[in-house]
N, C-alpha and C. Protein backbone atom coordinates (compact mmCIF):
# COMPACT_ATOMS: atom_id res chain seq x y z
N UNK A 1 -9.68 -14.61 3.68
CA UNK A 1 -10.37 -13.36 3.43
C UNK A 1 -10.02 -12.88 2.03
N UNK A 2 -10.73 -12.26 1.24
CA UNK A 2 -10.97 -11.60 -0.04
C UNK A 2 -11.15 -10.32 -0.05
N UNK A 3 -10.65 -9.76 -1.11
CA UNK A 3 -10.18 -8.14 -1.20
C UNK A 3 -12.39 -7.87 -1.52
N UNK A 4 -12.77 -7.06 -0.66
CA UNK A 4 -14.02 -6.71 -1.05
C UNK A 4 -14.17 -5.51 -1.83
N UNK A 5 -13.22 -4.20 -1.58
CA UNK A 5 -13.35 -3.03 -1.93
C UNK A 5 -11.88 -2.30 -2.18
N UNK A 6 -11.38 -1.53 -3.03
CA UNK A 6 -10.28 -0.79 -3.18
C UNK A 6 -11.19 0.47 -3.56
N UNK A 7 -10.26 1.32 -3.17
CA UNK A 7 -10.86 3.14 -2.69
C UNK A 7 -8.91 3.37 -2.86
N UNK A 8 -8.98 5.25 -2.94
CA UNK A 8 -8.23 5.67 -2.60
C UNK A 8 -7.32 5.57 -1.62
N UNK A 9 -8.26 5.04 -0.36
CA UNK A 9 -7.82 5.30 0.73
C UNK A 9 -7.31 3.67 1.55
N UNK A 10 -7.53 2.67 0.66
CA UNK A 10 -7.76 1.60 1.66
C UNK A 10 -7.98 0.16 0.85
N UNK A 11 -7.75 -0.67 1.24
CA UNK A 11 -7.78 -1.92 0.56
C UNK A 11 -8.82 -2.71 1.99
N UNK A 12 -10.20 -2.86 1.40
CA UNK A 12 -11.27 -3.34 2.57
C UNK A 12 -11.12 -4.81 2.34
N UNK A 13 -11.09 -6.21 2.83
CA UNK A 13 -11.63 -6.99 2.64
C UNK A 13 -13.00 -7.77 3.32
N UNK A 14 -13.21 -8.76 2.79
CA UNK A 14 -14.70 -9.22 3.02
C UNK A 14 -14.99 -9.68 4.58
N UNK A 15 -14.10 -9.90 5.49
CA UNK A 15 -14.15 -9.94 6.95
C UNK A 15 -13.99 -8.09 7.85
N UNK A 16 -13.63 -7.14 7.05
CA UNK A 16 -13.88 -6.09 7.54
C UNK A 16 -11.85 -5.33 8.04
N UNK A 17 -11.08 -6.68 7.70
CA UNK A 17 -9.97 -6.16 7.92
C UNK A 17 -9.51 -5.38 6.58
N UNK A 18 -8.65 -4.36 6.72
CA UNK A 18 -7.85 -3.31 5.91
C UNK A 18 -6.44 -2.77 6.03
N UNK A 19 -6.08 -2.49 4.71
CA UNK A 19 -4.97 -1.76 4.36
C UNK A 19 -4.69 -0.53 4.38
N UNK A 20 -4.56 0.49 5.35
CA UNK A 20 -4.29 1.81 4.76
C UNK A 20 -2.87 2.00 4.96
N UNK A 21 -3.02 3.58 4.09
CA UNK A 21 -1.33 4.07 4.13
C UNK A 21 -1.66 5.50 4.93
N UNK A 22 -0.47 6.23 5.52
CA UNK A 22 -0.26 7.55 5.87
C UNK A 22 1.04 8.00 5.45
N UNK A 23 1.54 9.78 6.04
CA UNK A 23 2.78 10.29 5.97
C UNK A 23 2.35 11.49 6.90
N UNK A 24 3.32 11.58 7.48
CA UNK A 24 3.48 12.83 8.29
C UNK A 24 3.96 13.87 7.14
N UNK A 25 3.14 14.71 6.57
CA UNK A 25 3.45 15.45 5.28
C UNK A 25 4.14 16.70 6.28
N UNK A 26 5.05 16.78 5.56
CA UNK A 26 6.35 18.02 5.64
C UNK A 26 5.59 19.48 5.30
N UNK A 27 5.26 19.66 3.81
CA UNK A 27 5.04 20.90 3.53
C UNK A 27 3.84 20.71 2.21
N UNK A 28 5.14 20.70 0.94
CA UNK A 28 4.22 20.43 -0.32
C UNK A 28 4.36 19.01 -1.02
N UNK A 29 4.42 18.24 -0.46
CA UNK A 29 4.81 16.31 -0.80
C UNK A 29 3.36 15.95 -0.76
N UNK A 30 3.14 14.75 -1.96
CA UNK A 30 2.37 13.70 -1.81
C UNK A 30 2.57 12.69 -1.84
N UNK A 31 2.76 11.47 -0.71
CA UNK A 31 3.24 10.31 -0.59
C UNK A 31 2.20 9.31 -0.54
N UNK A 32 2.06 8.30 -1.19
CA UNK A 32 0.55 7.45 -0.93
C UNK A 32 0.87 6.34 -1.52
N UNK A 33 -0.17 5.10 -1.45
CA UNK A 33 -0.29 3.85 -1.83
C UNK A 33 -1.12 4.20 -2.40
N UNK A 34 -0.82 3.50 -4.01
CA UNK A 34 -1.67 3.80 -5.08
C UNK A 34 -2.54 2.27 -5.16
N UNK A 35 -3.51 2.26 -4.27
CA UNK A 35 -4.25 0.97 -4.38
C UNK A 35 -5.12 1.23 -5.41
N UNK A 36 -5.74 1.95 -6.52
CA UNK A 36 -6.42 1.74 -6.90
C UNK A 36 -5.74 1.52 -8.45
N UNK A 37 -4.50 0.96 -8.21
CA UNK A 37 -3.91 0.69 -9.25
C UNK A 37 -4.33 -0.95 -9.87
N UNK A 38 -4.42 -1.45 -8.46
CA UNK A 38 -5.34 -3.26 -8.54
C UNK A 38 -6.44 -2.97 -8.82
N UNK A 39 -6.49 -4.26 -10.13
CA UNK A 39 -8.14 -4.52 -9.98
C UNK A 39 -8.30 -5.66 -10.63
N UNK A 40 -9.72 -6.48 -10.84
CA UNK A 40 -9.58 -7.81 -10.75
C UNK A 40 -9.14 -8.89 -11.90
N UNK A 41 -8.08 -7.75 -12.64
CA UNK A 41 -7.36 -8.56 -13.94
C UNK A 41 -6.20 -9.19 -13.18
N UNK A 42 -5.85 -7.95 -12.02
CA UNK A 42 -4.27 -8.96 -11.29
C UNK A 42 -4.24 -10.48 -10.78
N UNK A 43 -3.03 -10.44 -11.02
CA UNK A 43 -2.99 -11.84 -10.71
C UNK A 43 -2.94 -12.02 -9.41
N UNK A 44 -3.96 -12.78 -8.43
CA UNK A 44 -4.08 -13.07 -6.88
C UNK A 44 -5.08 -12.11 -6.79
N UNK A 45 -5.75 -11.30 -7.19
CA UNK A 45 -6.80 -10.53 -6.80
C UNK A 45 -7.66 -11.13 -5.93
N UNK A 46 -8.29 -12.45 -6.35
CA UNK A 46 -9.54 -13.15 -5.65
C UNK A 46 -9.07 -14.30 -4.83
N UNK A 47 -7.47 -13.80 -4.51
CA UNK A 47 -7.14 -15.67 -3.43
C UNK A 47 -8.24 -14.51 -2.30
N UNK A 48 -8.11 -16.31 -1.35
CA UNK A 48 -8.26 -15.97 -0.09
C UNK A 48 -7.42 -16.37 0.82
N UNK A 49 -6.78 -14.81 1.23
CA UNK A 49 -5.94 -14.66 1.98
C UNK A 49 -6.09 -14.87 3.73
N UNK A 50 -5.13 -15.68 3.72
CA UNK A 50 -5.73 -15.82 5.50
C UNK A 50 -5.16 -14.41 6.18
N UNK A 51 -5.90 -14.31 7.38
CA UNK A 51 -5.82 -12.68 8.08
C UNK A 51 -3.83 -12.65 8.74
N UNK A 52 -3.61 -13.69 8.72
CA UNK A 52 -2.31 -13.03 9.03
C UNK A 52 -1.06 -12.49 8.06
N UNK A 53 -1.56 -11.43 7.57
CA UNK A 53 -0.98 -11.20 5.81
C UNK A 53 0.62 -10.92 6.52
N UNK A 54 1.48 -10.97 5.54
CA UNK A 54 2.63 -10.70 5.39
C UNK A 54 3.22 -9.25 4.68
N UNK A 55 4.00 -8.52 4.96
CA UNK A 55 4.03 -7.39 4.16
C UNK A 55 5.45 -7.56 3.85
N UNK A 56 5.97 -6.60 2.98
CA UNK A 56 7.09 -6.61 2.43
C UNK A 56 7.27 -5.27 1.73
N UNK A 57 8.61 -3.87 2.03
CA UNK A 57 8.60 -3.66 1.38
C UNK A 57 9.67 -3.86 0.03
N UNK A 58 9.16 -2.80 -0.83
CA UNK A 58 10.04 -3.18 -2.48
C UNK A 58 10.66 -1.71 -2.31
N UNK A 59 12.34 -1.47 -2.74
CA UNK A 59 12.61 -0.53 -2.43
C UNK A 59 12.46 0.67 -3.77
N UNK A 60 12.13 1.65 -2.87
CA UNK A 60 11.54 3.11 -3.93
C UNK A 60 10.05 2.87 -5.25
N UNK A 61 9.72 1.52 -4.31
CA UNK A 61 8.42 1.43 -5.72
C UNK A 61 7.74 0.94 -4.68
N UNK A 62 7.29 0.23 -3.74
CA UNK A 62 5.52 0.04 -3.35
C UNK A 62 6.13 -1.38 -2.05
N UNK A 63 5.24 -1.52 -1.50
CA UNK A 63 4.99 -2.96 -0.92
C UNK A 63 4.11 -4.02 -1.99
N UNK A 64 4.69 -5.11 -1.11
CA UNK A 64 3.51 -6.27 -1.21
C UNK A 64 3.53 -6.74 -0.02
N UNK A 65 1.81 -7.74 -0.21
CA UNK A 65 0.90 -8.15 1.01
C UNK A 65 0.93 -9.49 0.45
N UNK A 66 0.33 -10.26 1.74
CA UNK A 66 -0.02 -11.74 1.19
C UNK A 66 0.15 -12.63 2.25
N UNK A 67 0.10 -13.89 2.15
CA UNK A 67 -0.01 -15.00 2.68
C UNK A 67 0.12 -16.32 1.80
N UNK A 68 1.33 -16.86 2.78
CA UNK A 68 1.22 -18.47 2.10
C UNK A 68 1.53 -18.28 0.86
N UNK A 69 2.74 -17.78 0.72
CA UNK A 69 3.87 -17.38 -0.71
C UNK A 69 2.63 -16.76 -2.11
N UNK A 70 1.41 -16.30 -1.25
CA UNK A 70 1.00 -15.55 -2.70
C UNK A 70 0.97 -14.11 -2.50
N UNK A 71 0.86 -12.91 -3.23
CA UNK A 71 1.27 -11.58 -2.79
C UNK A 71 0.96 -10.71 -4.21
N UNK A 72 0.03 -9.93 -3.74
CA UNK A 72 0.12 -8.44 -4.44
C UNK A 72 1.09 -7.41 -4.05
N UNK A 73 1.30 -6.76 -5.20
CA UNK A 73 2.32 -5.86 -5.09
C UNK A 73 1.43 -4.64 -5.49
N UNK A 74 1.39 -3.07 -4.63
CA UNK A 74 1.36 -2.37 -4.28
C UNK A 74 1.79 -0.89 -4.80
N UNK A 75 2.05 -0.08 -5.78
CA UNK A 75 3.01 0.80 -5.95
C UNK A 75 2.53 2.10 -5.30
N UNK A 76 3.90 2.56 -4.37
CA UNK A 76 3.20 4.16 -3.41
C UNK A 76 4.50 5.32 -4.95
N UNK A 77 3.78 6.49 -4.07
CA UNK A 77 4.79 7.36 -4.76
C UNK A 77 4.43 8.02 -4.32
N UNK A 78 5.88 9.07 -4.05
CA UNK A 78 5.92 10.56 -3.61
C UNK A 78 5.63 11.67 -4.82
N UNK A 79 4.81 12.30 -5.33
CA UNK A 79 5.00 13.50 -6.08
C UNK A 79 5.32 14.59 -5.04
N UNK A 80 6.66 15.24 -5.42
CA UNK A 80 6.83 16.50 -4.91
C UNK A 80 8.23 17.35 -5.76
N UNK A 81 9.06 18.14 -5.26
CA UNK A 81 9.94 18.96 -6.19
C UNK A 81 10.88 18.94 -5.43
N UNK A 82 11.43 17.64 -4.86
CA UNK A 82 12.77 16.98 -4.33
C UNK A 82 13.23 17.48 -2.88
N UNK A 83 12.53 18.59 -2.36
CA UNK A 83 12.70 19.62 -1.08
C UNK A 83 12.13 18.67 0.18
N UNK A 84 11.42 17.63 -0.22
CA UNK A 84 10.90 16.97 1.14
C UNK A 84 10.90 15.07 0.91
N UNK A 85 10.67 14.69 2.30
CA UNK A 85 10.38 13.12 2.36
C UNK A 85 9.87 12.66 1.79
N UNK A 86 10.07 11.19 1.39
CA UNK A 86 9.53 10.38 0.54
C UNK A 86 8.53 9.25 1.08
N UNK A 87 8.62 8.99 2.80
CA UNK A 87 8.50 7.83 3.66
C UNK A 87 6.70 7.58 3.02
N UNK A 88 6.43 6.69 3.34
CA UNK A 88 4.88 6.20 3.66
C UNK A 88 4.76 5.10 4.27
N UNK A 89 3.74 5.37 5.38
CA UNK A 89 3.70 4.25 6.18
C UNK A 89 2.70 3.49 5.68
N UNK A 90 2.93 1.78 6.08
CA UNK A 90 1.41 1.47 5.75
C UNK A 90 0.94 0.58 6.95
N UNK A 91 -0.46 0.84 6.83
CA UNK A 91 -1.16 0.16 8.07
C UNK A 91 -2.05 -1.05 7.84
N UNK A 92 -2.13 -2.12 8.93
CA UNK A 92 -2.89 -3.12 8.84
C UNK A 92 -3.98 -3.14 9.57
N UNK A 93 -5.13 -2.59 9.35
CA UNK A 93 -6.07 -2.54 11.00
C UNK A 93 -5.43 -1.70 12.06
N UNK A 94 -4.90 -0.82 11.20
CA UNK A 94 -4.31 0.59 12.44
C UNK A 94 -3.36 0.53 12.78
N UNK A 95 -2.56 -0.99 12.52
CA UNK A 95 -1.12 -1.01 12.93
C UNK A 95 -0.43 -0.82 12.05
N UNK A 96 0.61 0.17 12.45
CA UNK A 96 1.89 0.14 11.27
C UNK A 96 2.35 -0.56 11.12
N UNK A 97 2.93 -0.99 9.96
CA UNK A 97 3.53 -2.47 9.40
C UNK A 97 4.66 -2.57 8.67
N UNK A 98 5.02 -1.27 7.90
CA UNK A 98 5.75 -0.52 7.22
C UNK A 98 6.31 0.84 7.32
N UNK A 99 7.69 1.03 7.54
CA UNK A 99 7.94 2.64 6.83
C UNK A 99 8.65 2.70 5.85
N UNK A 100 8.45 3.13 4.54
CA UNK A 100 9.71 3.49 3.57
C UNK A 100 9.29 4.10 2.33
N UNK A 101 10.26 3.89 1.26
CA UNK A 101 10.55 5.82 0.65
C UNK A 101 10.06 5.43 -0.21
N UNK A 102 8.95 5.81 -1.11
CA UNK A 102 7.91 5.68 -2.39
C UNK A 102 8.75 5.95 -3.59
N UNK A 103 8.41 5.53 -4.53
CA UNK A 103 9.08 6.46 -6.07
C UNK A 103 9.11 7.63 -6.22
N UNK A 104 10.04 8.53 -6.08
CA UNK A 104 9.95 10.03 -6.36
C UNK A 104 9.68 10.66 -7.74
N UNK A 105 8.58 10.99 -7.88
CA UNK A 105 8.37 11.52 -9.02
C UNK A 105 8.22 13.20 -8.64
N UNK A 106 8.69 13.85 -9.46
CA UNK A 106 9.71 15.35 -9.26
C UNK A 106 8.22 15.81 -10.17
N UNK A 107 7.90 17.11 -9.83
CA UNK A 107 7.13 17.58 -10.88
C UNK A 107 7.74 19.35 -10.73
């Protein structure tokens, strides 16, 4: 399968399976997967990945996905003013796959 679409919200590929992220937001935090940070200069953008991806996270900077030792890497981040959580989950087709703490960027 092949990445068909990146959005804010979601990494679609061409069989209809996806990537999203969530957070149970505390108060004033924004925690997210910055997918629209890929695009088709990265390297592995256009493998085709078989559906049983692998995840991994990287600590305080993002996951990576993949299959069969190839893998995009991912960067999430928390913007907030240090008072709340950092976690973001990420999902595969609705299943959680991941929990952990994004880059804190303090504003």
């Amino acid at each position: 399968m092949k990445i068909k679409q990146i959005t804010n919200d979601c990494i679609l590929f061409d069989n209809g399976n996806e990537i999203t992220y969530g957070h149970e937001q505390d108060c004033c935090e924004s925690n997210y997967a910055y997918f629209l940070s890929l695009t088709e200069d990265d390297v592995n953008y256009n493998y085709d990945f078989d559906e049983n991806l692998e995840f991994e996270a990287i600590k305080n900077s993002g996951f990576r996905f993949g299959s069969d030792g190839v893998y995009i890497f991912v960067p999430c981040y928390s913007e907030q003013n240090g008072y709340y959580s950092c976690d973001v989950d990420i999902y595969y087709n609705g299943v959680k796959v991941l929990c952990f703490d994004a880059e804190f960027i303090e504003y």
